[in-house]
Every structure is written in C-alpha cells, then in structure tokens.
C-alpha atoms as a PDB file:
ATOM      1  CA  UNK A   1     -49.988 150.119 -34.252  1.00  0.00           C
ATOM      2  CA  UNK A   2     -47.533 146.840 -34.152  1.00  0.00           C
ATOM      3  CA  UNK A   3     -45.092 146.824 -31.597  1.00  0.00           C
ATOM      4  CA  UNK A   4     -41.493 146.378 -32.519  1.00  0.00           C
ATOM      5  CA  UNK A   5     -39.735 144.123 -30.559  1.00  0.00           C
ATOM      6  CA  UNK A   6     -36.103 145.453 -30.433  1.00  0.00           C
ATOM      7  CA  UNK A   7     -37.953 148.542 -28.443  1.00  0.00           C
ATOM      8  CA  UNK A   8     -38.470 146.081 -25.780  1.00  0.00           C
ATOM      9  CA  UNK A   9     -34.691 144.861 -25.196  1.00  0.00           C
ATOM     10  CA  UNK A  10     -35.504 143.178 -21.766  1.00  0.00           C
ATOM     11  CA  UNK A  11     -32.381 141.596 -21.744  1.00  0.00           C
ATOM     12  CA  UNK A  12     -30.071 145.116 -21.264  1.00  0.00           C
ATOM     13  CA  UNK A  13     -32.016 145.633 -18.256  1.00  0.00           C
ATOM     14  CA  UNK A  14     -30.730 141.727 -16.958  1.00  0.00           C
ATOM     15  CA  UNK A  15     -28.266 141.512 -13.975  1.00  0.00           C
ATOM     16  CA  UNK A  16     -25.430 139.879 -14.406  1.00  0.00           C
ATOM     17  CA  UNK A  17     -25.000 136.220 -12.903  1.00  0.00           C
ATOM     18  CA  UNK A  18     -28.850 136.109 -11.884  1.00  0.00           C
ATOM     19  CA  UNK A  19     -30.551 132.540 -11.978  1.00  0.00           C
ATOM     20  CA  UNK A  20     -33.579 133.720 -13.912  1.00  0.00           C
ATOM     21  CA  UNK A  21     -34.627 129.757 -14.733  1.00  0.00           C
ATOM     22  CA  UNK A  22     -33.755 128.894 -10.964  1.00  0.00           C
ATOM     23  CA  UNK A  23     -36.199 131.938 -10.118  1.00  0.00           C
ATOM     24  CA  UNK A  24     -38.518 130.692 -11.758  1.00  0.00           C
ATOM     25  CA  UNK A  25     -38.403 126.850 -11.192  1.00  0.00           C
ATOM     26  CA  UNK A  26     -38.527 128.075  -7.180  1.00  0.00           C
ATOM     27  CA  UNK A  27     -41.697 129.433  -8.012  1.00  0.00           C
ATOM     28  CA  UNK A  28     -43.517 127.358  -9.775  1.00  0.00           C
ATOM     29  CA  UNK A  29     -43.143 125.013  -6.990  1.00  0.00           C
ATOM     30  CA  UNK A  30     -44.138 127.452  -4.028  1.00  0.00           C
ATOM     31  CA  UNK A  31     -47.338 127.643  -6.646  1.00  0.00           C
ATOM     32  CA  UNK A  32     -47.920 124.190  -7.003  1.00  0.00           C
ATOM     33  CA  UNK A  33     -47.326 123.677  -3.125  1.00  0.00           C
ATOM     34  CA  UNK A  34     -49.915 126.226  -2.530  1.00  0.00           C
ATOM     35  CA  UNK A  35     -52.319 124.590  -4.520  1.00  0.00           C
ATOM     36  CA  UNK A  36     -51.908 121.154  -3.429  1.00  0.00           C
ATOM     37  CA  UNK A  37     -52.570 122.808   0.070  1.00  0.00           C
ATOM     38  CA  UNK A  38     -55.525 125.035  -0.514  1.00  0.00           C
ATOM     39  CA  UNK A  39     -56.991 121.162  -2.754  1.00  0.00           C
ATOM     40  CA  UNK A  40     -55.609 119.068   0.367  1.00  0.00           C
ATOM     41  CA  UNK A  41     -53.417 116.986  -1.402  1.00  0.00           C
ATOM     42  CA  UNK A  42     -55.921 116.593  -4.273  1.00  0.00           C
ATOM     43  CA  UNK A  43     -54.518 116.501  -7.317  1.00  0.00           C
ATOM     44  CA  UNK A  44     -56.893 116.986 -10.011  1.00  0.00           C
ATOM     45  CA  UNK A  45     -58.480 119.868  -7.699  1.00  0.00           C
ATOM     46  CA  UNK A  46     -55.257 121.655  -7.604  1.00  0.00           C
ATOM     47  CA  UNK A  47     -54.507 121.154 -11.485  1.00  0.00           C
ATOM     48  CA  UNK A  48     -57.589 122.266 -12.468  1.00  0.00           C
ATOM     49  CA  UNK A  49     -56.950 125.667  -9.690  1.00  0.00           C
ATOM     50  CA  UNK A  50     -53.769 125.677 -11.396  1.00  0.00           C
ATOM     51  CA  UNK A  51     -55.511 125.257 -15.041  1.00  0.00           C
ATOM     52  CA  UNK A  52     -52.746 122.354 -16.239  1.00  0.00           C
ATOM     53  CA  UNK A  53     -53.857 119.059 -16.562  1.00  0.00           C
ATOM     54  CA  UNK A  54     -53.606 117.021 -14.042  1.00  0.00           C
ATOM     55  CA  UNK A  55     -50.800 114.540 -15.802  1.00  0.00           C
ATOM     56  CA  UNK A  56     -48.642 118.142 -16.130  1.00  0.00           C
ATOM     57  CA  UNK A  57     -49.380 118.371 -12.081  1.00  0.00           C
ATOM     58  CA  UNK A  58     -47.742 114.606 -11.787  1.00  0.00           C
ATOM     59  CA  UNK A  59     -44.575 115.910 -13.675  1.00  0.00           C
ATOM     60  CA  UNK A  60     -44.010 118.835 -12.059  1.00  0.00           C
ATOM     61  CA  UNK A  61     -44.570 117.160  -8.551  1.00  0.00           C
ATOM     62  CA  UNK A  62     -42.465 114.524  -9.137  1.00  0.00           C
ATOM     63  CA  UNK A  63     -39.624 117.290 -10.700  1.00  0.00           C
ATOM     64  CA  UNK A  64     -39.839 118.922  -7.048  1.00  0.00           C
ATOM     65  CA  UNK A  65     -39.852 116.021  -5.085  1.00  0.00           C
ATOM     66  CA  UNK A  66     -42.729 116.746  -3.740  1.00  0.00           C
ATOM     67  CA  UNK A  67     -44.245 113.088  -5.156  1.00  0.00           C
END
C-alpha cells in the first residue's frame, strides 16, 4: 500500500509565526556541542559520533561560532 502524501498535510497542523528553521538551526548546534564535548574537542571523533564528515563538522562549527 503507497502512501499518499496530501493525507499527511503537516503543514495545517503548523502554528502561526513559529521559527521552524530557527528551531532547528538551535538544535543542531546543542547536538554538535554535545558531541564535541562527549569527543573533547575532537573533531573527527565527534563527526564520525555525529556520522557527517568531518569537513561538514568544520562548516557547521564555524556557522555557530563555535570555531
């Protein structure tokens, strides 16, 4: 059995004004924090945790400041 997409219409269920890409950007960098914490600061330890490569890591770390 396929599934139809239009029966899953997540955007009705969306509130108004909400930041979903913000949401989400905020957590991928409590993520990536975590890992480079749980790796010590290593950073092809935490990309591979993370399973990203570890050039990916750089960009993201540098997005967040966090580099």
């Amino acid at each position: 059995m396929a599934l139809n997409i239009d029966e899953f219409d997540v955007f009705d269920e969306m509130i108004e004004g909400v930041d979903y890409w913000g949401m989400i950007d905020q957590l991928d960098k409590v993520v990536i924090e975590a890992a480079m914490n749980m790796t010590l600061g290593n950073q092809t330890k935490a990309a591979d945790a993370l399973g990203i490569s570890r050039g990916n890591l750089i960009n993201k770390l540098k997005k967040h400041g966090m580099l």
